[in-house]
Protein backbone atom coordinates (compact mmCIF):
# COMPACT_ATOMS: atom_id res chain seq x y z
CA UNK A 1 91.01 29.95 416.01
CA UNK A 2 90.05 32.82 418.27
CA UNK A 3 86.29 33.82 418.55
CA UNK A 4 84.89 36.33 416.66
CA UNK A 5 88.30 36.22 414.14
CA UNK A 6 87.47 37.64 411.00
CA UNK A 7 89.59 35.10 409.30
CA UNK A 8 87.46 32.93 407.18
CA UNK A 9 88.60 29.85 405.24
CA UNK A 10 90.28 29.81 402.82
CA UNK A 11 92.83 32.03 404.58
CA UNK A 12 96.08 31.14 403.03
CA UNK A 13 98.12 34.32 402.08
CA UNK A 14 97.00 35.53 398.35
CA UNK A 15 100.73 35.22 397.02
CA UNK A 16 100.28 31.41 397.68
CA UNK A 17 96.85 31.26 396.32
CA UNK A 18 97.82 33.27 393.53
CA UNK A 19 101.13 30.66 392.71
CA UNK A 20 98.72 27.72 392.91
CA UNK A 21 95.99 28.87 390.85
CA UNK A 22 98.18 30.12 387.96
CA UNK A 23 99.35 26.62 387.05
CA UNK A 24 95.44 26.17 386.64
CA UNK A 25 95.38 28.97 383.65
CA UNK A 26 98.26 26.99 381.63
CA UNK A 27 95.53 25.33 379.72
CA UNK A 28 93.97 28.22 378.87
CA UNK A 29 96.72 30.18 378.12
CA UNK A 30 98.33 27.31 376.03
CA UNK A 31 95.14 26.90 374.15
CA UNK A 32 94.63 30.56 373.71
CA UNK A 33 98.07 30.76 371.93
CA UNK A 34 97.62 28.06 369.46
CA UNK A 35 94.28 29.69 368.45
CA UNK A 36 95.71 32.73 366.44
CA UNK A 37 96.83 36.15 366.66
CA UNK A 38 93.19 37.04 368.88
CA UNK A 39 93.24 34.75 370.86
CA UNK A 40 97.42 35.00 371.56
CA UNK A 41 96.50 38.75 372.51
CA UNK A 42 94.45 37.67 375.37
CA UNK A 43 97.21 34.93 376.57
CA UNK A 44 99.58 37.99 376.99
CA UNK A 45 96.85 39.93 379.02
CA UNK A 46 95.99 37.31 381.25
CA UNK A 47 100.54 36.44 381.55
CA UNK A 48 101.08 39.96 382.12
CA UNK A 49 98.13 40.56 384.74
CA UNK A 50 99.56 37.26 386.53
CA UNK A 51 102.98 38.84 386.60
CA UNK A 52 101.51 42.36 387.92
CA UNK A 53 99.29 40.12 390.53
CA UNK A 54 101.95 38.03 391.75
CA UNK A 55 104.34 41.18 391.87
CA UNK A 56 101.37 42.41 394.52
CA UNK A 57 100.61 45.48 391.95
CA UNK A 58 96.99 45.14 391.59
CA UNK A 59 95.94 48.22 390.32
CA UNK A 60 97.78 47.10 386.79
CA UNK A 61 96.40 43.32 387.09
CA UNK A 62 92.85 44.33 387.83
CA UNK A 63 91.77 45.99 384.31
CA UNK A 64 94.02 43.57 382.27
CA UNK A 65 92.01 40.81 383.97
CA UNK A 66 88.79 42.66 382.75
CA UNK A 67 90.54 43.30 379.10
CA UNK A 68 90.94 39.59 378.81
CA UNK A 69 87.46 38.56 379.87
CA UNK A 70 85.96 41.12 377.81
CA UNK A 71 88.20 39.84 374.73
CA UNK A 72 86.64 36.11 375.48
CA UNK A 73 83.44 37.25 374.79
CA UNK A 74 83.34 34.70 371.69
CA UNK A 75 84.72 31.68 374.01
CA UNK A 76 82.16 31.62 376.61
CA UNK A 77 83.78 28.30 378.41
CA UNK A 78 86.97 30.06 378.65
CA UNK A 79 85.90 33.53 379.39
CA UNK A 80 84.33 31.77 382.12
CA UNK A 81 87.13 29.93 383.50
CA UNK A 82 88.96 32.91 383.63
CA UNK A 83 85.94 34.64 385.55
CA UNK A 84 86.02 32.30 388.18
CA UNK A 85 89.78 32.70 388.14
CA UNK A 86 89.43 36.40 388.69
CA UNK A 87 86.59 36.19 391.23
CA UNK A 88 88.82 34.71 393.73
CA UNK A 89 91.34 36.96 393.43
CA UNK A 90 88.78 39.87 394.14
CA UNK A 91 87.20 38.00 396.65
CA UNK A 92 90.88 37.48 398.39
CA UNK A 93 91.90 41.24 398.10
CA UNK A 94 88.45 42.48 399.59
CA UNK A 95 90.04 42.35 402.69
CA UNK A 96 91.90 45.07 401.78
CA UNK A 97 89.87 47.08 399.38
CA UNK A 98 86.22 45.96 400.59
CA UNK A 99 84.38 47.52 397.06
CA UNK A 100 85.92 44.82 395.40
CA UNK A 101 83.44 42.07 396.72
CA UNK A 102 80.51 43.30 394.81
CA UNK A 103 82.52 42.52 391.71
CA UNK A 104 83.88 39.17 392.81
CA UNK A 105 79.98 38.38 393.57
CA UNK A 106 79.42 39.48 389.66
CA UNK A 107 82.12 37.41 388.02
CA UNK A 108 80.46 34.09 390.40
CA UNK A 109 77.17 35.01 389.42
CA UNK A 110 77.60 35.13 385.86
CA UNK A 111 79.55 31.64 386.12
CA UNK A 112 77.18 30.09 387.97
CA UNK A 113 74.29 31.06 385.44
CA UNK A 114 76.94 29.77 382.79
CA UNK A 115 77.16 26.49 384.52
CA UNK A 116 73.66 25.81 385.57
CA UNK A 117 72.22 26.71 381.55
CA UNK A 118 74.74 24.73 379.92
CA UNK A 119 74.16 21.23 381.64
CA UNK A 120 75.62 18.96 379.47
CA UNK A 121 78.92 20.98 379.10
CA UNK A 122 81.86 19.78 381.50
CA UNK A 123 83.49 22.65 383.73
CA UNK A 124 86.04 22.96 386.01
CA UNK A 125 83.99 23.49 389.20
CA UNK A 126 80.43 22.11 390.38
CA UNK A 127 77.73 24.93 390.79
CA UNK A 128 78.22 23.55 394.30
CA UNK A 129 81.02 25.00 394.44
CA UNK A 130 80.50 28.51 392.72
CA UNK A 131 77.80 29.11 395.37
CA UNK A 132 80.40 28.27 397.83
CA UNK A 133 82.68 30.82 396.83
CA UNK A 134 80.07 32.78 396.30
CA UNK A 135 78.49 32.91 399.47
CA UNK A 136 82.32 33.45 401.02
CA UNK A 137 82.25 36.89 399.57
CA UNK A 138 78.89 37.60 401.49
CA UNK A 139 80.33 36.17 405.12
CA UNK A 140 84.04 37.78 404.52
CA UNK A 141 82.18 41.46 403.79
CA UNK A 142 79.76 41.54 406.34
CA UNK A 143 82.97 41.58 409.01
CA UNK A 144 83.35 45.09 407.54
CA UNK A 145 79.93 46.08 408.16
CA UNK A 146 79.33 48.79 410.69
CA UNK A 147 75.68 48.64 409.65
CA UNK A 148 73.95 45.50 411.65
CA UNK A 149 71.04 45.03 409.62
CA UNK A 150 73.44 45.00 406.59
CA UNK A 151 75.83 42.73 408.33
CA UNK A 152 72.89 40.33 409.31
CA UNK A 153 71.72 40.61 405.59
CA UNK A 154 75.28 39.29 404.11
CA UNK A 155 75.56 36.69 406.92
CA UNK A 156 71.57 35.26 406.07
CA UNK A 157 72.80 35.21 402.67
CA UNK A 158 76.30 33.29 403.38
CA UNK A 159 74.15 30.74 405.24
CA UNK A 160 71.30 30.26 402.44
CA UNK A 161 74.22 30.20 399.84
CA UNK A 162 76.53 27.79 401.69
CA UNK A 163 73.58 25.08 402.70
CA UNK A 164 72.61 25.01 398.93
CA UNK A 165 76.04 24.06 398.42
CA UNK A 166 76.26 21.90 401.16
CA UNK A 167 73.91 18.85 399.79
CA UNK A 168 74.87 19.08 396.33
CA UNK A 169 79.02 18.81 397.49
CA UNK A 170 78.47 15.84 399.77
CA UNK A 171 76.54 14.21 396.63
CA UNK A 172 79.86 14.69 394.23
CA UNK A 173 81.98 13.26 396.83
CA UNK A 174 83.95 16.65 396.82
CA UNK A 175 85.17 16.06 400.12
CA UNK A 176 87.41 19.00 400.82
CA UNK A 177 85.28 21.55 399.79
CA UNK A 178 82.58 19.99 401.62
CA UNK A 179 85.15 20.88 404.76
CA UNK A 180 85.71 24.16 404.01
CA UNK A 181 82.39 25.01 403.27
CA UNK A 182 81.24 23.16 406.65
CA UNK A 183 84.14 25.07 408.71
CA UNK A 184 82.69 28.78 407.03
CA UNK A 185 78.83 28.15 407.63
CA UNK A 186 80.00 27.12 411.67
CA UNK A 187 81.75 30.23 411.48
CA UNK A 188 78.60 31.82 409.90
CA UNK A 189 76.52 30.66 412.47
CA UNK A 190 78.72 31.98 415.82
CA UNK A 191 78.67 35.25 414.22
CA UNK A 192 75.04 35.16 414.02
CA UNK A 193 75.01 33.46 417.67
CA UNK A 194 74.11 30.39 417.19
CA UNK A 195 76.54 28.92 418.87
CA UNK A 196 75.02 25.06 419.07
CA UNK A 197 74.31 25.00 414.96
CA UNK A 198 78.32 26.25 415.06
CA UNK A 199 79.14 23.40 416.92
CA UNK A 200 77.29 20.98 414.51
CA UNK A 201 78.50 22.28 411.91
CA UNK A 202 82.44 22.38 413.17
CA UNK A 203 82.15 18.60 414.35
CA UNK A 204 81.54 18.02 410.63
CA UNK A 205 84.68 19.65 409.01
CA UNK A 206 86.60 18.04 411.83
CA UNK A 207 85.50 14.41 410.81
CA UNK A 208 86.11 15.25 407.15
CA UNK A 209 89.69 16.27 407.41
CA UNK A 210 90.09 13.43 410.41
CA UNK A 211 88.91 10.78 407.47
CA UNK A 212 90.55 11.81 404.33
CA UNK A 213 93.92 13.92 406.14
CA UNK A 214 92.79 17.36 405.28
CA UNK A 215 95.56 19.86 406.67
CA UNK A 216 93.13 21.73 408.55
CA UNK A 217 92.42 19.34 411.01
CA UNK A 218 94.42 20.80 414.06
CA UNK A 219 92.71 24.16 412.92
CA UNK A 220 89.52 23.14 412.78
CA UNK A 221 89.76 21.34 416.05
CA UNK A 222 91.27 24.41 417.95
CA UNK A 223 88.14 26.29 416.62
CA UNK A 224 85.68 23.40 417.73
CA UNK A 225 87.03 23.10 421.01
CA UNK A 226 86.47 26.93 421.78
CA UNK A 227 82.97 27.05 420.68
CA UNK A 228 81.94 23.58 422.95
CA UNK A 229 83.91 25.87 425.61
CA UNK A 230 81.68 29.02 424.89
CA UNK A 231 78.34 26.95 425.37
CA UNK A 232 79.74 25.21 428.40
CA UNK A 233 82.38 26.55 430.04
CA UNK A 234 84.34 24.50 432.66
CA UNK A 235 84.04 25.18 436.45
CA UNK A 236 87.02 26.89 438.21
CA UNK A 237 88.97 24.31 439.93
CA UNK A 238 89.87 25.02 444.28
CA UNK A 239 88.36 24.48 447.43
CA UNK A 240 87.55 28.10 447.85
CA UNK A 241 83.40 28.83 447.69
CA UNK A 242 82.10 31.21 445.10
């Protein structure tokens, strides 16, 4: 990965992201249909905004997205599974509209609060991870800031967000998130210019996906290997003097 690349992980293209996560909402669309007539009006708004997203026609998928969380307001464990659901796909089409990463940081923020005051209640992600994702919305917008103070601002909070998440991933054993995360808070770091914490931070994502044969690997490596070549770059090679 080139310095400086705004890319951040995940970077897959949103069609793909979109595919894979839909066969995540079966559940809740199944369950939402069996519930009654309600509940089977909210399946068909969260179908048909999947359709619209998938088709690439966002401008439709957006509000039906918001119509369907808005109609969950009575099924908070839902509503909120669907919030996370949506937050990614703001936070992946920020890129090209950046005003929608302020509301990708509200739908995280609200499941996160969900999350950490209901304990006892299983969900689908770790508050680990929603602070992950959340602090990705921070480091992918402040590559769009002209402003340096506000860039600095969104990359300090990426880096407070993502070492939160840090501790508490390694502790579930959620290995591949612990990867990513690691790979984004290096990347956090050389666009802050600290090149060395980078480094650290690269050399862990690289042993994850070298232990448990995480597809990134060759990625993550390339990326490594250009940072350790920032900090010390190799002598020119001849007889000639300089």
């Amino acid at each position: 990965m080139a310095m400086a690349n705004t890319t951040t992980r995940p970077g897959q293209a949103l069609r793909a992201l979109l595919g894979t996560a839909l066969l995540g909402l079966q559940l809740l669309v199944g369950s939402a249909m069996a519930a009654g007539s309600e509940q089977s009006k909210v399946s068909q708004l969260i179908t048909t905004a999947e359709e619209y997203a998938l088709s690439g026609n966002y401008d439709e998928a957006l509000p039906l997205y918001e119509m369907a969380i808005a109609n969950l307001s009575e099924k908070p464990h839902r509503q909120n599974q669907l919030r996370y659901r949506y937050g990614i796909i703001l936070n992946a089409l920020g890129g090209q509209r950046p005003d929608l990463y302020p509301l990708a940081r509200s739908q995280f923020d609200v499941v996160l609060r969900y999350i950490e005051s209901s304990p006892g209640i299983p969900f689908e992600h770790s508050a680990a991870r929603v602070r992950s994702a959340l602090a990705h919305t921070y480091h992918q917008h402040s590559a769009m800031q002209e402003n340096p103070n506000r860039r600095a601002l969104m990359l300090r909070n990426a880096y407070q967000l993502y070492s939160s998440a840090i501790k508490d991933l390694r502790a579930e054993g959620d290995w591949q998130n612990l990867a990513i995360t690691a790979f984004n808070i290096g990347q956090v770091c050389e666009w802050q210019g600290n090149l060395e914490e980078a480094i650290e931070w690269l050399e862990q994502a690289v042993a994850l996906d070298r232990q448990y044969g995480f597809a990134d690997l060759e990625e993550d490596q390339a990326y490594l290997t250009a940072l350790r070549e920032l900090v010390n770059p190799q002598q020119p090679v001849g007889n000639t003097a300089i």
